[in-house]
C-alpha atoms as a PDB file:
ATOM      1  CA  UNK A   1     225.518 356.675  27.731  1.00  0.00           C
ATOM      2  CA  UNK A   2     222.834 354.247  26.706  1.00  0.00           C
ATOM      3  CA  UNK A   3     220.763 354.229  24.138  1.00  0.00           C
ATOM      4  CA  UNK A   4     218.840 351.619  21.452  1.00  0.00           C
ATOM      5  CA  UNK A   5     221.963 350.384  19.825  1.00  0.00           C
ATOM      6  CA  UNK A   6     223.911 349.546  23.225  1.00  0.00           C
ATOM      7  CA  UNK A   7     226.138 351.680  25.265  1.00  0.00           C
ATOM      8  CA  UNK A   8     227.914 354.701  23.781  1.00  0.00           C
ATOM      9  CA  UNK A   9     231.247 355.035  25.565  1.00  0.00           C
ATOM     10  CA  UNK A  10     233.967 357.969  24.755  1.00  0.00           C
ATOM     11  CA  UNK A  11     237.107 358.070  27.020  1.00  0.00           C
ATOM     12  CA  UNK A  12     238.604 361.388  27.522  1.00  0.00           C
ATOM     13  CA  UNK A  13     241.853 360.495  26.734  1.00  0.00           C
ATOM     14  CA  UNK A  14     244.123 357.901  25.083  1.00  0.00           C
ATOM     15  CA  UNK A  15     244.421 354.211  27.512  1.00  0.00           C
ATOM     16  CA  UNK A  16     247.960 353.218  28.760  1.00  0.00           C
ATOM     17  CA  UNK A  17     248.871 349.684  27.761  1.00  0.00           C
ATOM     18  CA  UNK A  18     247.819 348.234  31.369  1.00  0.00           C
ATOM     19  CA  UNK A  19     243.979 349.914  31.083  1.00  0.00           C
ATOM     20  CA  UNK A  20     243.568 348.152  27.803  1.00  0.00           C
ATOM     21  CA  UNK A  21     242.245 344.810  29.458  1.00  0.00           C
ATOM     22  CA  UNK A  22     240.289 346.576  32.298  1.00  0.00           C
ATOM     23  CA  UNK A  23     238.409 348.906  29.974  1.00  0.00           C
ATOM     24  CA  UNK A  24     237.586 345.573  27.778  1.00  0.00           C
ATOM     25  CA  UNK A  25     236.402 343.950  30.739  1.00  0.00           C
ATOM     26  CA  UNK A  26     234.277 346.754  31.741  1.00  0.00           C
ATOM     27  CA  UNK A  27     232.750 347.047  28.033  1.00  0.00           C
ATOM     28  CA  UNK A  28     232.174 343.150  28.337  1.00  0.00           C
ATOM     29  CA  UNK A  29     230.778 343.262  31.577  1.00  0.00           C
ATOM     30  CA  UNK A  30     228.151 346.155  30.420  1.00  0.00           C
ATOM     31  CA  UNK A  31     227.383 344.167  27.306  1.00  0.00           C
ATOM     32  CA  UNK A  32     226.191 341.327  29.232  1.00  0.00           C
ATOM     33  CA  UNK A  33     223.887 343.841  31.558  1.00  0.00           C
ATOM     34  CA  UNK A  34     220.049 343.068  31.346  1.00  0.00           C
ATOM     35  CA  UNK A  35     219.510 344.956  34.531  1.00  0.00           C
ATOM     36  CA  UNK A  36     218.017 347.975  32.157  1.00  0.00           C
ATOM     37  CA  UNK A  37     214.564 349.197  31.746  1.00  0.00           C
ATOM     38  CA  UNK A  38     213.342 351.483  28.900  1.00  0.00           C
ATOM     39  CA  UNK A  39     210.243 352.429  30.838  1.00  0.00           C
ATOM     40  CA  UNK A  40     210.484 356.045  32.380  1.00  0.00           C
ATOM     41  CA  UNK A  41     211.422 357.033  35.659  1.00  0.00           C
ATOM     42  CA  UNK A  42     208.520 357.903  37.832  1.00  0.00           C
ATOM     43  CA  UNK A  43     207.741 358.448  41.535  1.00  0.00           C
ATOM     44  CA  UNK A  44     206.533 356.278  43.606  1.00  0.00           C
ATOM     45  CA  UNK A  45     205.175 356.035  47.066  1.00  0.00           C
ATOM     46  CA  UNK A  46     206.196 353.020  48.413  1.00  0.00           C
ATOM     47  CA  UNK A  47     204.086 353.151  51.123  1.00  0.00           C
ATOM     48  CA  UNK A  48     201.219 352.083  49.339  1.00  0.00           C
ATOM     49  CA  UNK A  49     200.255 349.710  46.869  1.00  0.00           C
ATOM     50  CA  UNK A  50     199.817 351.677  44.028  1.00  0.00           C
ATOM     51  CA  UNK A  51     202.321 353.775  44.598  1.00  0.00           C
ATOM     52  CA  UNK A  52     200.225 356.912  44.350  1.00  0.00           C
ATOM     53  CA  UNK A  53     200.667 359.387  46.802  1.00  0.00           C
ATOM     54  CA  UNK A  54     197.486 361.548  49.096  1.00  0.00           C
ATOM     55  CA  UNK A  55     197.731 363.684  52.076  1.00  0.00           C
ATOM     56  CA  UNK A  56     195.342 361.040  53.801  1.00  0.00           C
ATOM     57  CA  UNK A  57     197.751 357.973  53.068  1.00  0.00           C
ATOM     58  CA  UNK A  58     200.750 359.968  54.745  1.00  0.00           C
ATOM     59  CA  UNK A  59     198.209 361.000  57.259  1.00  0.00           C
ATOM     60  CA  UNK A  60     196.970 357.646  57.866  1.00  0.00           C
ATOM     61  CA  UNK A  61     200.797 355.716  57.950  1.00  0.00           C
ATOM     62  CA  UNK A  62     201.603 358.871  60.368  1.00  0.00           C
ATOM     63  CA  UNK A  63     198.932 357.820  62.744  1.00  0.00           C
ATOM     64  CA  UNK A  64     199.979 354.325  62.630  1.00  0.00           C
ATOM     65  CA  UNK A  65     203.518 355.164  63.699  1.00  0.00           C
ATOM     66  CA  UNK A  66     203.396 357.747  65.631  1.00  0.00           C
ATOM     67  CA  UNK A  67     199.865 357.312  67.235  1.00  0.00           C
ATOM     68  CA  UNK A  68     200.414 361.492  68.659  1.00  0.00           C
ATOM     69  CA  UNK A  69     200.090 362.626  65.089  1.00  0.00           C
ATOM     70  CA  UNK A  70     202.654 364.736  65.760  1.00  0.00           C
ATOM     71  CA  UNK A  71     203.417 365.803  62.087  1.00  0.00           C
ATOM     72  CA  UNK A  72     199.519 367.209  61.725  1.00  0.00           C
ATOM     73  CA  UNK A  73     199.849 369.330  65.167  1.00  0.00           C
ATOM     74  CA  UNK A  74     202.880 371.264  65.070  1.00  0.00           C
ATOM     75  CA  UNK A  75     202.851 374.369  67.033  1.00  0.00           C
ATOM     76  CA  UNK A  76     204.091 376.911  64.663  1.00  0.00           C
ATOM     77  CA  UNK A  77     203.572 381.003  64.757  1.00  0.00           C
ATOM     78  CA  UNK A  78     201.601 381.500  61.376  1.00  0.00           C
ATOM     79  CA  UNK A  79     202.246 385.427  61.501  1.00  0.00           C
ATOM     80  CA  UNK A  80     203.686 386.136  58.482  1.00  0.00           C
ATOM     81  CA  UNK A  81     205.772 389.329  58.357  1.00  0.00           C
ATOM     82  CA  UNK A  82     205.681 391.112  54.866  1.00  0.00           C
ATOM     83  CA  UNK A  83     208.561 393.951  54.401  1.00  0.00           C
END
């Protein structure tokens, strides 16, 4: 797990002799990750610049790759049945 101070790593159980050097490698090779960002995860839509998704965007990038539309005109039986 990562947090502020660096990573926190707990093995479930006790290394064998031969592990010893791969789990050091694998600490030292995390230690010299910069890959990480502290900003939160969001969503993005990538199909647009700033990321922000609309139903007109999707509409619009539907249109321009499928010129039918077809997503917008499905034929679909919009009975709904209640029990």
């Amino acid at each position: 797990m990562w947090s502020q101070q660096g990573w926190n790593i707990t093995l479930r159980r006790l290394l064998n002799d031969w592990e010893v050097d791969r789990v050091a490698n694998l600490l030292q090779r995390l230690e010299d990750f910069s890959g990480l960002n502290t900003n939160p995860d969001a969503i993005r839509w990538k199909h647009d610049r700033d990321g922000e998704f609309s139903a007109g965007r999707m509409y619009k990038r539907d249109l321009a790759t499928h010129p039918g539309g077809h997503f917008w005109t499905l034929e679909t039986n919009l009975e709904v049945q209640h029990s």
